[in-house]
Every structure is written in C-alpha cells, then in structure tokens.
PDB file of N, CA and C in Angstrom:
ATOM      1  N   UNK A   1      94.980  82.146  57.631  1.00  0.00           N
ATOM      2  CA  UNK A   1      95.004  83.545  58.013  1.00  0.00           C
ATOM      3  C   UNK A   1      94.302  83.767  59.349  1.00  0.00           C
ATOM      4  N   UNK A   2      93.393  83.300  59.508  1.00  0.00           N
ATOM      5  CA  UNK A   2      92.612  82.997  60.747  1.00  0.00           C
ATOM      6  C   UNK A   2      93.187  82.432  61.796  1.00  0.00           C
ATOM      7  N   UNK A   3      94.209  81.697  62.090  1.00  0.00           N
ATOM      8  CA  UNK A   3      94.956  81.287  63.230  1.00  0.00           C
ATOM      9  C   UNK A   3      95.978  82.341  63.380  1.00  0.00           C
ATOM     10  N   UNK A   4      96.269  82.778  62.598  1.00  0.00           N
ATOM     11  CA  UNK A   4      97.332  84.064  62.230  1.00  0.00           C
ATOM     12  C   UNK A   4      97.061  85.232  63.225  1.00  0.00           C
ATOM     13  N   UNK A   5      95.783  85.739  62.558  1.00  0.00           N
ATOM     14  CA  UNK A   5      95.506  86.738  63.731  1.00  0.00           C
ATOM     15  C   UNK A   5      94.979  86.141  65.410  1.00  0.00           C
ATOM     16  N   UNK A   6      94.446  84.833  64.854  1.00  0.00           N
ATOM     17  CA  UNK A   6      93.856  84.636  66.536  1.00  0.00           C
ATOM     18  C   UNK A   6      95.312  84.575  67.199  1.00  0.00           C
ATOM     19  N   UNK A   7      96.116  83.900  66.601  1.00  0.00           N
ATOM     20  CA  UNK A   7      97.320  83.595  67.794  1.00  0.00           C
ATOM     21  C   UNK A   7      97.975  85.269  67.812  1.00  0.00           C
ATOM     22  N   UNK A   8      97.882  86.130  66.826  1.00  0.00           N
ATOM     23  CA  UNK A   8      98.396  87.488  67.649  1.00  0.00           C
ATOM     24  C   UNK A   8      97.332  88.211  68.362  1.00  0.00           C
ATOM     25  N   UNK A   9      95.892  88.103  68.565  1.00  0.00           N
ATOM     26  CA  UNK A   9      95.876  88.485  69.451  1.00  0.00           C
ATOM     27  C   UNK A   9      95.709  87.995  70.985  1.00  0.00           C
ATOM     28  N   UNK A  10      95.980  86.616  70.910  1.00  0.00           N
ATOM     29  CA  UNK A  10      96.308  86.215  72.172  1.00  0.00           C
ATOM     30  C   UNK A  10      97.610  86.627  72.820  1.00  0.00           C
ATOM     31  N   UNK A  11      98.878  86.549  71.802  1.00  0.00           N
ATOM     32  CA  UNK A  11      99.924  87.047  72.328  1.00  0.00           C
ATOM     33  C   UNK A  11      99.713  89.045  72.768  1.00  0.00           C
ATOM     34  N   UNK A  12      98.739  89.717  72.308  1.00  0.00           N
ATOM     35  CA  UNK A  12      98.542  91.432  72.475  1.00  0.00           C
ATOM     36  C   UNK A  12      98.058  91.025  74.196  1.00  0.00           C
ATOM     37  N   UNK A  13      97.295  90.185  73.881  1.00  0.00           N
ATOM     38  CA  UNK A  13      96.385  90.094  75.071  1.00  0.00           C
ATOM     39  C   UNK A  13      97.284  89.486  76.498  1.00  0.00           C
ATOM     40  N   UNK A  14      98.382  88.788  76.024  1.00  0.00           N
ATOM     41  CA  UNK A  14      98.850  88.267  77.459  1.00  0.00           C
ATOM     42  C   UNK A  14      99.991  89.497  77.890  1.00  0.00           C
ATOM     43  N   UNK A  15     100.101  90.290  76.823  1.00  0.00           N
ATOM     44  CA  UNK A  15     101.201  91.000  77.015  1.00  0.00           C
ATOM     45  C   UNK A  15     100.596  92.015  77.980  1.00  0.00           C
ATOM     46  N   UNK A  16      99.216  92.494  77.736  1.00  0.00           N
ATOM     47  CA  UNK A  16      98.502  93.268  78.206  1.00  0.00           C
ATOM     48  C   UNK A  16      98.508  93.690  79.982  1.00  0.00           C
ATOM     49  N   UNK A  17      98.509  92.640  80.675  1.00  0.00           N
ATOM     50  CA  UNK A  17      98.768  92.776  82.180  1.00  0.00           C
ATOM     51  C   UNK A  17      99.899  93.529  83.003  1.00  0.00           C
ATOM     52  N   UNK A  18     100.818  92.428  82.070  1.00  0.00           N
ATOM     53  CA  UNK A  18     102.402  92.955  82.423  1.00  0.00           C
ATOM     54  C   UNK A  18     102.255  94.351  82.453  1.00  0.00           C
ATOM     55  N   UNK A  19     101.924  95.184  80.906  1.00  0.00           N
ATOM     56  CA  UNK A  19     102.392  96.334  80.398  1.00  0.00           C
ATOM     57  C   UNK A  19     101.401  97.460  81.475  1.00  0.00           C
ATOM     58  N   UNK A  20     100.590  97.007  82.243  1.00  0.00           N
ATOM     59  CA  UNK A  20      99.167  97.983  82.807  1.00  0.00           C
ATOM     60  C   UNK A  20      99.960  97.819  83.896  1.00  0.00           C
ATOM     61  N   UNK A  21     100.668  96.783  84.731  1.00  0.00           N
ATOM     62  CA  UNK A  21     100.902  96.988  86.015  1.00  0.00           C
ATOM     63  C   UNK A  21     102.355  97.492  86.269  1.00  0.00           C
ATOM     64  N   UNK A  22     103.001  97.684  85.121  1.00  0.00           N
ATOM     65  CA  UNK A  22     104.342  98.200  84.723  1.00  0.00           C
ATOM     66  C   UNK A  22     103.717  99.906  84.695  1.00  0.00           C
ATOM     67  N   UNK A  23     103.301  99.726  84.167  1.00  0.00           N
ATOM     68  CA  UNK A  23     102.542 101.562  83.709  1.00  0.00           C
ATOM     69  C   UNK A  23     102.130 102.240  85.692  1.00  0.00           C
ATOM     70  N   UNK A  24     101.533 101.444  86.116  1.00  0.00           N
ATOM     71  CA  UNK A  24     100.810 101.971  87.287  1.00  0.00           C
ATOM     72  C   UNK A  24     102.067 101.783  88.456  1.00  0.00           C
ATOM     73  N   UNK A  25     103.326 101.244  88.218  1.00  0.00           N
ATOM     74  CA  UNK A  25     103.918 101.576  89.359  1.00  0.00           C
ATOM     75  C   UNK A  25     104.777 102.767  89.198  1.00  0.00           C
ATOM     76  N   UNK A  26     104.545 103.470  90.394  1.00  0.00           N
ATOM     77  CA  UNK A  26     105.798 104.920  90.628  1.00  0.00           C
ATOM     78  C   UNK A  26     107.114 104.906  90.452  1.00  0.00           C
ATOM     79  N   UNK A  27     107.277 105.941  89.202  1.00  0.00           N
ATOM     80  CA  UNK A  27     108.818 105.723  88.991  1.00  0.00           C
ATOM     81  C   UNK A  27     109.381 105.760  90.419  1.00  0.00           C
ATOM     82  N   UNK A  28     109.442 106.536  91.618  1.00  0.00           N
ATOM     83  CA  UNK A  28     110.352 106.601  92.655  1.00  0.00           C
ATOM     84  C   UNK A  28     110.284 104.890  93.085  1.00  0.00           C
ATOM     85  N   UNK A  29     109.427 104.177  92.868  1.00  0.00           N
ATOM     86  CA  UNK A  29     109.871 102.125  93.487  1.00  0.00           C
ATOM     87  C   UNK A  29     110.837 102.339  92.743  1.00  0.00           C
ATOM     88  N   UNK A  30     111.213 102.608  92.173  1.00  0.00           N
ATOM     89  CA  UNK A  30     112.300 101.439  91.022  1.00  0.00           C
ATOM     90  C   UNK A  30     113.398 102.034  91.230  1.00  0.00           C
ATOM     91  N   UNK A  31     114.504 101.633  92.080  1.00  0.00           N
ATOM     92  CA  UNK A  31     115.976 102.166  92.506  1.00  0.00           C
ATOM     93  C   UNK A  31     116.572 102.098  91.083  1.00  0.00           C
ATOM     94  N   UNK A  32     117.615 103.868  91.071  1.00  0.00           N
ATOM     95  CA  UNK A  32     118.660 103.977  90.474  1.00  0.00           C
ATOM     96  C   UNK A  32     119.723 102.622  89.682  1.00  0.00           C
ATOM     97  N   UNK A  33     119.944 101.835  90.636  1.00  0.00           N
ATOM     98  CA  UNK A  33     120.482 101.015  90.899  1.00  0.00           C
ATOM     99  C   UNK A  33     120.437  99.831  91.747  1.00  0.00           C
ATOM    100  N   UNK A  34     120.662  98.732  91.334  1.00  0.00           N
ATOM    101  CA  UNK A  34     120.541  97.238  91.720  1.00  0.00           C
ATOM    102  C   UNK A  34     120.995  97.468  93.360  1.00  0.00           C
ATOM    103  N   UNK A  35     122.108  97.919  93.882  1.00  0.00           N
ATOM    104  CA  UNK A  35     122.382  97.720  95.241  1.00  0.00           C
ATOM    105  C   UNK A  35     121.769  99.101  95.911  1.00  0.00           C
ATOM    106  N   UNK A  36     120.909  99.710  95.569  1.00  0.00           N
ATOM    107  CA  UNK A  36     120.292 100.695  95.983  1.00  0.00           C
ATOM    108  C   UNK A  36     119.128 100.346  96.253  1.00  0.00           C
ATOM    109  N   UNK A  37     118.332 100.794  97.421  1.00  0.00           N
ATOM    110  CA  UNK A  37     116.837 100.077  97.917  1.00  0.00           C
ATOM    111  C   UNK A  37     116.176 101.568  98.499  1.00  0.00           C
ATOM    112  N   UNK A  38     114.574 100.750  98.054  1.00  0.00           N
ATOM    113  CA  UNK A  38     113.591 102.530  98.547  1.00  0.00           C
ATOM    114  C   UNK A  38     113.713 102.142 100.042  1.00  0.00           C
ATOM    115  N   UNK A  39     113.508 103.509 100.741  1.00  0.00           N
ATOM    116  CA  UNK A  39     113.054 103.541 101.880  1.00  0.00           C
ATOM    117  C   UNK A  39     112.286 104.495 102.191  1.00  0.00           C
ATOM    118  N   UNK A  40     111.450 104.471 103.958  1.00  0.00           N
ATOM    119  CA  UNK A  40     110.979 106.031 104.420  1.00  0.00           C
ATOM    120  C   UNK A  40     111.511 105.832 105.816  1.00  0.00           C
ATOM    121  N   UNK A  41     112.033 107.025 105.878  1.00  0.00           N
ATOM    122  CA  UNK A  41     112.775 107.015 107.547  1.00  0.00           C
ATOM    123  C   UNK A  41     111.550 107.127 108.463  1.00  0.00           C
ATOM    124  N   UNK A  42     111.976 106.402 109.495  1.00  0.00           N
ATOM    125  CA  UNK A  42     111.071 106.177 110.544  1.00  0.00           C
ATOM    126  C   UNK A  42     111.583 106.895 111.886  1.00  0.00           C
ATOM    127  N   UNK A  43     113.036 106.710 111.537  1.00  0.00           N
ATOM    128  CA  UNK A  43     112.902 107.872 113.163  1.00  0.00           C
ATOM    129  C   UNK A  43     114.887 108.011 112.367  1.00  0.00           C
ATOM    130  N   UNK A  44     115.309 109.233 113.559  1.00  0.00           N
ATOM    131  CA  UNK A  44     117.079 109.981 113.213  1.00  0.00           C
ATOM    132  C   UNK A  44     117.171 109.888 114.528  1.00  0.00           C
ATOM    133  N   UNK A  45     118.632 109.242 115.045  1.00  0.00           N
ATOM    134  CA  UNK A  45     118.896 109.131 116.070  1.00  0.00           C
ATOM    135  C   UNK A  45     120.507 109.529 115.903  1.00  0.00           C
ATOM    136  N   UNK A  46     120.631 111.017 115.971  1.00  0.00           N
ATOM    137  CA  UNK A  46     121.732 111.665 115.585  1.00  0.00           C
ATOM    138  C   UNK A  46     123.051 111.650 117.109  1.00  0.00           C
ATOM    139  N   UNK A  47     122.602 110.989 118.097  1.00  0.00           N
ATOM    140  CA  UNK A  47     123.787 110.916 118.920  1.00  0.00           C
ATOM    141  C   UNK A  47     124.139 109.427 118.513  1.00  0.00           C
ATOM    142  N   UNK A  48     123.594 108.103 118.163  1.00  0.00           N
ATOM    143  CA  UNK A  48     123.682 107.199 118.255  1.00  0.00           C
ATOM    144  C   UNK A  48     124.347 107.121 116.769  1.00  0.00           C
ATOM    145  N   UNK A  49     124.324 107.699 115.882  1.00  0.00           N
ATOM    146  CA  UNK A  49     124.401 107.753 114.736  1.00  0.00           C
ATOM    147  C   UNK A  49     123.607 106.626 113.667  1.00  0.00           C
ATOM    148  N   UNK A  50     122.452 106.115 114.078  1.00  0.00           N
ATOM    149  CA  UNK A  50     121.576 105.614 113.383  1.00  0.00           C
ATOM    150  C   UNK A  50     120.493 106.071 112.853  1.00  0.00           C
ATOM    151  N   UNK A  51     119.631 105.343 112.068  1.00  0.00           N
ATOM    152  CA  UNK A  51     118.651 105.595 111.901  1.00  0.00           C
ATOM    153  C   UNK A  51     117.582 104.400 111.442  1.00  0.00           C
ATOM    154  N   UNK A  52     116.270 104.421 111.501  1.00  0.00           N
ATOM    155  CA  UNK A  52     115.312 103.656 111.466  1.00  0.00           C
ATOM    156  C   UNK A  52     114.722 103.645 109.996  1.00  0.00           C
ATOM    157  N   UNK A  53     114.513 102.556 109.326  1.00  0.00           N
ATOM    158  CA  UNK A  53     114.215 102.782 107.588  1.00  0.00           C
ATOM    159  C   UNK A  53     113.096 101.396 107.600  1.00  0.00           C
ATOM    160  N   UNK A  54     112.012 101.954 107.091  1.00  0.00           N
ATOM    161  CA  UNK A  54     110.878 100.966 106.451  1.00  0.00           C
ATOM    162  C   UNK A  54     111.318 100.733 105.165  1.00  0.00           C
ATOM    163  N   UNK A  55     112.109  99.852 104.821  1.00  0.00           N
ATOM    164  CA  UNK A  55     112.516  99.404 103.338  1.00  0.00           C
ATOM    165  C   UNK A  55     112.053  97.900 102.923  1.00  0.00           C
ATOM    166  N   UNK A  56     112.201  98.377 101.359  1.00  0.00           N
ATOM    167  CA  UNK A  56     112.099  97.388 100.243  1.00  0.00           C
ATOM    168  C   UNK A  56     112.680  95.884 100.659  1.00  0.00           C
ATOM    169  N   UNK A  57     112.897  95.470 100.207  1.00  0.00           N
ATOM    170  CA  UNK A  57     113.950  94.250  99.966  1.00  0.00           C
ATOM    171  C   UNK A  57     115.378  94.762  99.467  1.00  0.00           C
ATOM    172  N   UNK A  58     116.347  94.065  99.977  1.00  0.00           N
ATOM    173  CA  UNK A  58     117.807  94.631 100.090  1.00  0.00           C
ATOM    174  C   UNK A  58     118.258  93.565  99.131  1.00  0.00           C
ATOM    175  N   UNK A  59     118.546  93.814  98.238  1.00  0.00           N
ATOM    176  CA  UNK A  59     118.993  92.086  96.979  1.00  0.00           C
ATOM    177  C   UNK A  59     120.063  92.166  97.345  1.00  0.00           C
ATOM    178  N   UNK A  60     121.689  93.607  97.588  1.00  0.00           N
ATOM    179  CA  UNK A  60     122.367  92.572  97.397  1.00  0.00           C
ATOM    180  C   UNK A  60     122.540  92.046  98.817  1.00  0.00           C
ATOM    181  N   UNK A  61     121.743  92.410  99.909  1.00  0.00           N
ATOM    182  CA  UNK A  61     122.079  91.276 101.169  1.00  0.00           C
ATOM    183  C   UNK A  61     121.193  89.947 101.114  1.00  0.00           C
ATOM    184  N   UNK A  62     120.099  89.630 100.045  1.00  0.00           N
ATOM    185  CA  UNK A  62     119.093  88.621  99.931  1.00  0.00           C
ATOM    186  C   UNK A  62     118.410  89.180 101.793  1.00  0.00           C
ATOM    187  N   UNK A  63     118.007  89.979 101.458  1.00  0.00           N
ATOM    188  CA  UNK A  63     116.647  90.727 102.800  1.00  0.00           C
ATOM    189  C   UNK A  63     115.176  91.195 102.154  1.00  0.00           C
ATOM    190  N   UNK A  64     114.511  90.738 103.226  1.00  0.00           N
ATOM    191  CA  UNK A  64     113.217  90.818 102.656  1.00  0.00           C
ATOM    192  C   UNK A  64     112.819  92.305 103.296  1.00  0.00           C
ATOM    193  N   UNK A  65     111.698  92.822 102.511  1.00  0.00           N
ATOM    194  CA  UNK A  65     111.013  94.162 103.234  1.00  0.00           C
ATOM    195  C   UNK A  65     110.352  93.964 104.773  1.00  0.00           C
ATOM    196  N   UNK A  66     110.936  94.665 105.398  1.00  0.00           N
ATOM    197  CA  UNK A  66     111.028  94.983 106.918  1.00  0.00           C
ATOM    198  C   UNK A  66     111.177  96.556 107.255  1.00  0.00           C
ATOM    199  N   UNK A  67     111.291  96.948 108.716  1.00  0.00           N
ATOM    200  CA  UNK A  67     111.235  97.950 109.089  1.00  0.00           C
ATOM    201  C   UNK A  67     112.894  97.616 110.230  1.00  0.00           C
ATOM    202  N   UNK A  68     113.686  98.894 109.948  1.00  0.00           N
ATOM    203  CA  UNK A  68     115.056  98.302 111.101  1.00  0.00           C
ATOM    204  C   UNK A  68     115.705  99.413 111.067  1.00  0.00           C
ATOM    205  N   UNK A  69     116.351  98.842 111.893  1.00  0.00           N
ATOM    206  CA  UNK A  69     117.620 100.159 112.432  1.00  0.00           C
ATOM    207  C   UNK A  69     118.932  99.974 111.987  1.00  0.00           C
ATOM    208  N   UNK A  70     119.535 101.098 111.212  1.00  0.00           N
ATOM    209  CA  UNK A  70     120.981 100.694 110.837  1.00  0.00           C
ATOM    210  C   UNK A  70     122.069 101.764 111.154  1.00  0.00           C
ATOM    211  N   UNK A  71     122.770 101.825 111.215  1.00  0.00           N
ATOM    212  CA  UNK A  71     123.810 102.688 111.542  1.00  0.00           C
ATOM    213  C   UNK A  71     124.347 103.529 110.333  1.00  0.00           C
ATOM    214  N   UNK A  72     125.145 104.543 110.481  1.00  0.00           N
ATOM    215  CA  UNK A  72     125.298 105.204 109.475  1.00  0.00           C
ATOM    216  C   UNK A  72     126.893 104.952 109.316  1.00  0.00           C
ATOM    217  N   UNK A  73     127.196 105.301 107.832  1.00  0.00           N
ATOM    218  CA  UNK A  73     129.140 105.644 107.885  1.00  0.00           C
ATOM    219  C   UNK A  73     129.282 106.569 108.075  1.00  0.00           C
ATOM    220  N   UNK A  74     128.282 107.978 107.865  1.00  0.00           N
ATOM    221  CA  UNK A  74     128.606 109.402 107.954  1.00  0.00           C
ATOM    222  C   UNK A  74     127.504 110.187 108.728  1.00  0.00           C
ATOM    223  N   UNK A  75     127.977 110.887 110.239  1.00  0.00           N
ATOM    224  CA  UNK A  75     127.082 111.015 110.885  1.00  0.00           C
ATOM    225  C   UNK A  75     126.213 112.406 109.713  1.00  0.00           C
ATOM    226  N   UNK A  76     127.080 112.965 108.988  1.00  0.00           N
ATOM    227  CA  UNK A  76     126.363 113.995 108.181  1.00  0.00           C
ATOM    228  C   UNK A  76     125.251 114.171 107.258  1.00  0.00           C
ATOM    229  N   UNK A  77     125.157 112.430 107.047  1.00  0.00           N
ATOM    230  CA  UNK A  77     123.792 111.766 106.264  1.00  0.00           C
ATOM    231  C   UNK A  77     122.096 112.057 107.093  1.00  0.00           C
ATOM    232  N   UNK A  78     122.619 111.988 108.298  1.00  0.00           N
ATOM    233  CA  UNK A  78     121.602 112.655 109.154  1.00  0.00           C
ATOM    234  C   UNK A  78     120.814 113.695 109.129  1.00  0.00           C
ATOM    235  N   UNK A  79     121.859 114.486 108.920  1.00  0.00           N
ATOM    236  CA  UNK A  79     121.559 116.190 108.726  1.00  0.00           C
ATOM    237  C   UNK A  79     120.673 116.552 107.390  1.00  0.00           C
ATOM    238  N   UNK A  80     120.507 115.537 106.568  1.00  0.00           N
ATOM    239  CA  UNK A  80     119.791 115.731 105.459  1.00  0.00           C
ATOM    240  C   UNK A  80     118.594 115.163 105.390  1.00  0.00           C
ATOM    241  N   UNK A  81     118.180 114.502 106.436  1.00  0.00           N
ATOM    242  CA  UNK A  81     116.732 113.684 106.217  1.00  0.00           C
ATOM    243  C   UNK A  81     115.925 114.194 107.625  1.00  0.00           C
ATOM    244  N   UNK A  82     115.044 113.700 107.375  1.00  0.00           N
ATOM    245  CA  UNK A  82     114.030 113.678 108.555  1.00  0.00           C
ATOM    246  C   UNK A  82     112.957 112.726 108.857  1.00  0.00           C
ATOM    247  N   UNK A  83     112.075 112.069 109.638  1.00  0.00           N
ATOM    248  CA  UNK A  83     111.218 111.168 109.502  1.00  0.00           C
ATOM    249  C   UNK A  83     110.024 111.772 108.330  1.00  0.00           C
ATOM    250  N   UNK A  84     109.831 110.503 107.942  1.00  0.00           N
ATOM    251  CA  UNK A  84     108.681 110.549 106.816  1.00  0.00           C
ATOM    252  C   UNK A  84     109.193 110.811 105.485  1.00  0.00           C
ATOM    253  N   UNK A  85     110.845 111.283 105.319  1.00  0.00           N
ATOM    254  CA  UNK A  85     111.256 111.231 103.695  1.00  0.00           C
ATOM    255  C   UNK A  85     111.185 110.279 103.359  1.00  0.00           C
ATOM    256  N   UNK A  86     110.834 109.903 102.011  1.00  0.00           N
ATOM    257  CA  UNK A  86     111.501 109.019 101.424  1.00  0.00           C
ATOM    258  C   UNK A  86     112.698 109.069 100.799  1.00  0.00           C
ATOM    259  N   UNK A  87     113.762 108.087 100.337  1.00  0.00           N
ATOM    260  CA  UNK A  87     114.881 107.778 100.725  1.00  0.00           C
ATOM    261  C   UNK A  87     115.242 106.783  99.969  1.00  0.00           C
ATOM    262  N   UNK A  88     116.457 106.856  99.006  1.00  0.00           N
ATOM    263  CA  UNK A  88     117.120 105.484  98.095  1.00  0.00           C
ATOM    264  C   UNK A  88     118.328 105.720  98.614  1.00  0.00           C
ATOM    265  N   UNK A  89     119.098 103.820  99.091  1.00  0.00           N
ATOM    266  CA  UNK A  89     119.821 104.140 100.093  1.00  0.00           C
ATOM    267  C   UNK A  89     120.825 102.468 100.029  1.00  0.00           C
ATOM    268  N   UNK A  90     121.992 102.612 100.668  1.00  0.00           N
ATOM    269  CA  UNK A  90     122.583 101.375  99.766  1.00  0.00           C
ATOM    270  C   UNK A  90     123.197 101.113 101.382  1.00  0.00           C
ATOM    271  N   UNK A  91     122.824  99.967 101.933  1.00  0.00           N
ATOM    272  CA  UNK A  91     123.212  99.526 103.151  1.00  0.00           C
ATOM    273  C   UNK A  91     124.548  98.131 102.913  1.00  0.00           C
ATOM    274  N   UNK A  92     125.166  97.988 103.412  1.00  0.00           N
ATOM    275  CA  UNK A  92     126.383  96.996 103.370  1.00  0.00           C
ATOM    276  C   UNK A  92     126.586  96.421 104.654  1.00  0.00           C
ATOM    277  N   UNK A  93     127.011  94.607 104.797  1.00  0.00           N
ATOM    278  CA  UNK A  93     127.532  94.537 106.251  1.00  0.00           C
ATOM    279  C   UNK A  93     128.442  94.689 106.265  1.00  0.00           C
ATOM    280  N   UNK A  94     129.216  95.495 107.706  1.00  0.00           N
ATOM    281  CA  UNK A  94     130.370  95.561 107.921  1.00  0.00           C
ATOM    282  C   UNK A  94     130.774  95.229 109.525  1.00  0.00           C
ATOM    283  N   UNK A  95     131.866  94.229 109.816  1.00  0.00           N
ATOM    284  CA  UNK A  95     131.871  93.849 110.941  1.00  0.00           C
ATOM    285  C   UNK A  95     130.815  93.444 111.671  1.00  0.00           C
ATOM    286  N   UNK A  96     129.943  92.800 111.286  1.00  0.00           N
ATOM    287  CA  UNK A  96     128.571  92.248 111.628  1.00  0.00           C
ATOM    288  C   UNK A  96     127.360  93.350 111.703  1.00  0.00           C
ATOM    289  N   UNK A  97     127.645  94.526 111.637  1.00  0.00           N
ATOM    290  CA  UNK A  97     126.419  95.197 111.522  1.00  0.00           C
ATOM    291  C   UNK A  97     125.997  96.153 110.361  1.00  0.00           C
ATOM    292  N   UNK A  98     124.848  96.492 109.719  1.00  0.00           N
ATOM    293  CA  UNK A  98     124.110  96.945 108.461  1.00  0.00           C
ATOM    294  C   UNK A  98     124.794  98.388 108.520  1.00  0.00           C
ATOM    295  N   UNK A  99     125.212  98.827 107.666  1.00  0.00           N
ATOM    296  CA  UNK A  99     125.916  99.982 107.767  1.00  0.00           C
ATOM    297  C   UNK A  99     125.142 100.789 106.365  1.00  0.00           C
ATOM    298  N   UNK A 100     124.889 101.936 106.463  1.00  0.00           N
ATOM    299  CA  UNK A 100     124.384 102.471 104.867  1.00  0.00           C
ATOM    300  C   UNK A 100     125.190 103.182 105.163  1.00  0.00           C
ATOM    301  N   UNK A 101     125.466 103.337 103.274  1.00  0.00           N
ATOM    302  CA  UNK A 101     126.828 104.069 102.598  1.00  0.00           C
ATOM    303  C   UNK A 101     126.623 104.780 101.865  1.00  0.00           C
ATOM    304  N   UNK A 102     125.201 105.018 101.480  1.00  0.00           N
ATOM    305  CA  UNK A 102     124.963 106.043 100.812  1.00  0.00           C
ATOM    306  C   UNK A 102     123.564 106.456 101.068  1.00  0.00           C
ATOM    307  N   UNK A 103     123.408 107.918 100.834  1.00  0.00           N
ATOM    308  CA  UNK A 103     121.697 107.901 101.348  1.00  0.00           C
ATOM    309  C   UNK A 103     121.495 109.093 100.384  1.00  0.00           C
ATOM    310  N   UNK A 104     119.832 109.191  99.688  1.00  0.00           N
ATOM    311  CA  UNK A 104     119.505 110.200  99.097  1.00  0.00           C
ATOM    312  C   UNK A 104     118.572 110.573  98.966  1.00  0.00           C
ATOM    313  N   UNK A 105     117.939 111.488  98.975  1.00  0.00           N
ATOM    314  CA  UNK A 105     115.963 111.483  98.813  1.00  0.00           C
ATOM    315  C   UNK A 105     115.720 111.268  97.558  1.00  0.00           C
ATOM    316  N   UNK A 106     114.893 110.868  97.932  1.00  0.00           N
ATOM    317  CA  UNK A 106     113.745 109.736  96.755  1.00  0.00           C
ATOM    318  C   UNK A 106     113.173 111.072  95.652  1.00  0.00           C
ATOM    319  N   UNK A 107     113.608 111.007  94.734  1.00  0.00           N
ATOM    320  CA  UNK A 107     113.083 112.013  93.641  1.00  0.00           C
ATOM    321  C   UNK A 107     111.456 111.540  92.989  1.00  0.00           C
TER     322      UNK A 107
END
C-alpha cells in the first residue's frame, strides 16, 4: 500500500509543473488555429501595401520568432490595424514572397 501511494504521488507531483505553466500562459499565445500565428504590428505601410509583424514562430512555414515585413493580399487589412495591436494572422508563400491572408486582432 505504501508504494501505492508513494508512486501516486510522484506521478501528482511531476504532473504539477506542466499544469502551473499551462495555467500562467495567456489565452491570446495560443492561436485559433495551427496555421494561424500571434503577432504585434510594428509599423502599416499602406502605399506599399505591407506591413511589419513581431511574430511567433510560423509552423506551417517551419519559421522561427522574428520581427519582418510581409506584404498583404488585401490592401483593406490595413485599414483595420495600427502599430502596437496585437494580431493572429496566417502568412503563406506566394511567388517567393510571405504574403498574409488573413489578419485579425488578438482577442
């Protein structure tokens, strides 16, 4: 009976970390969706039709967290942000350059 409980509470106890650092992160990290990544705009460059994004890691391009400039598909995505939002946002390559295809503020 005595190994019984020691081995459950070693298993309470390893579980314990996971579950505290799961608890303490902000629901807004955790994208909607797998091809969706956080960001915060860094600058709108509405003649060029880009914009500047301090983001996460991009899984489905295998990209690590960086700060960059990408172009938009719809110059009208513009019109809805400003520097310093945050931002969940789904970038794709197309014809060699990062294109986002969808953009939304970070709830």
């Amino acid at each position: 009976m005595k190994i019984a409980s020691t081995f459950l509470a070693i298993c309470l106890l390893a579980a314990l970390p996971s579950s505290i650092g799961f608890a303490q992160q902000p629901a807004a990290a955790i994208p909607a969706s797998p091809d969706l990544t956080n960001g915060e705009i860094r600058k709108v460059d509405k003649d060029s039709k880009k914009i500047t994004i301090k983001h996460g890691e991009i899984k489905n391009l295998d990209m690590p967290a960086m700060t960059m400039v990408f172009q938009v598909k719809d110059a009208a995505m513009l019109d809805k942000i400003q520097v310093g939002d945050k931002v969940t946002f789904k970038v794709e390559k197309q014809l060699g350059a990062f294109v986002v295809t969808e953009l939304q503020l970070a709830k």
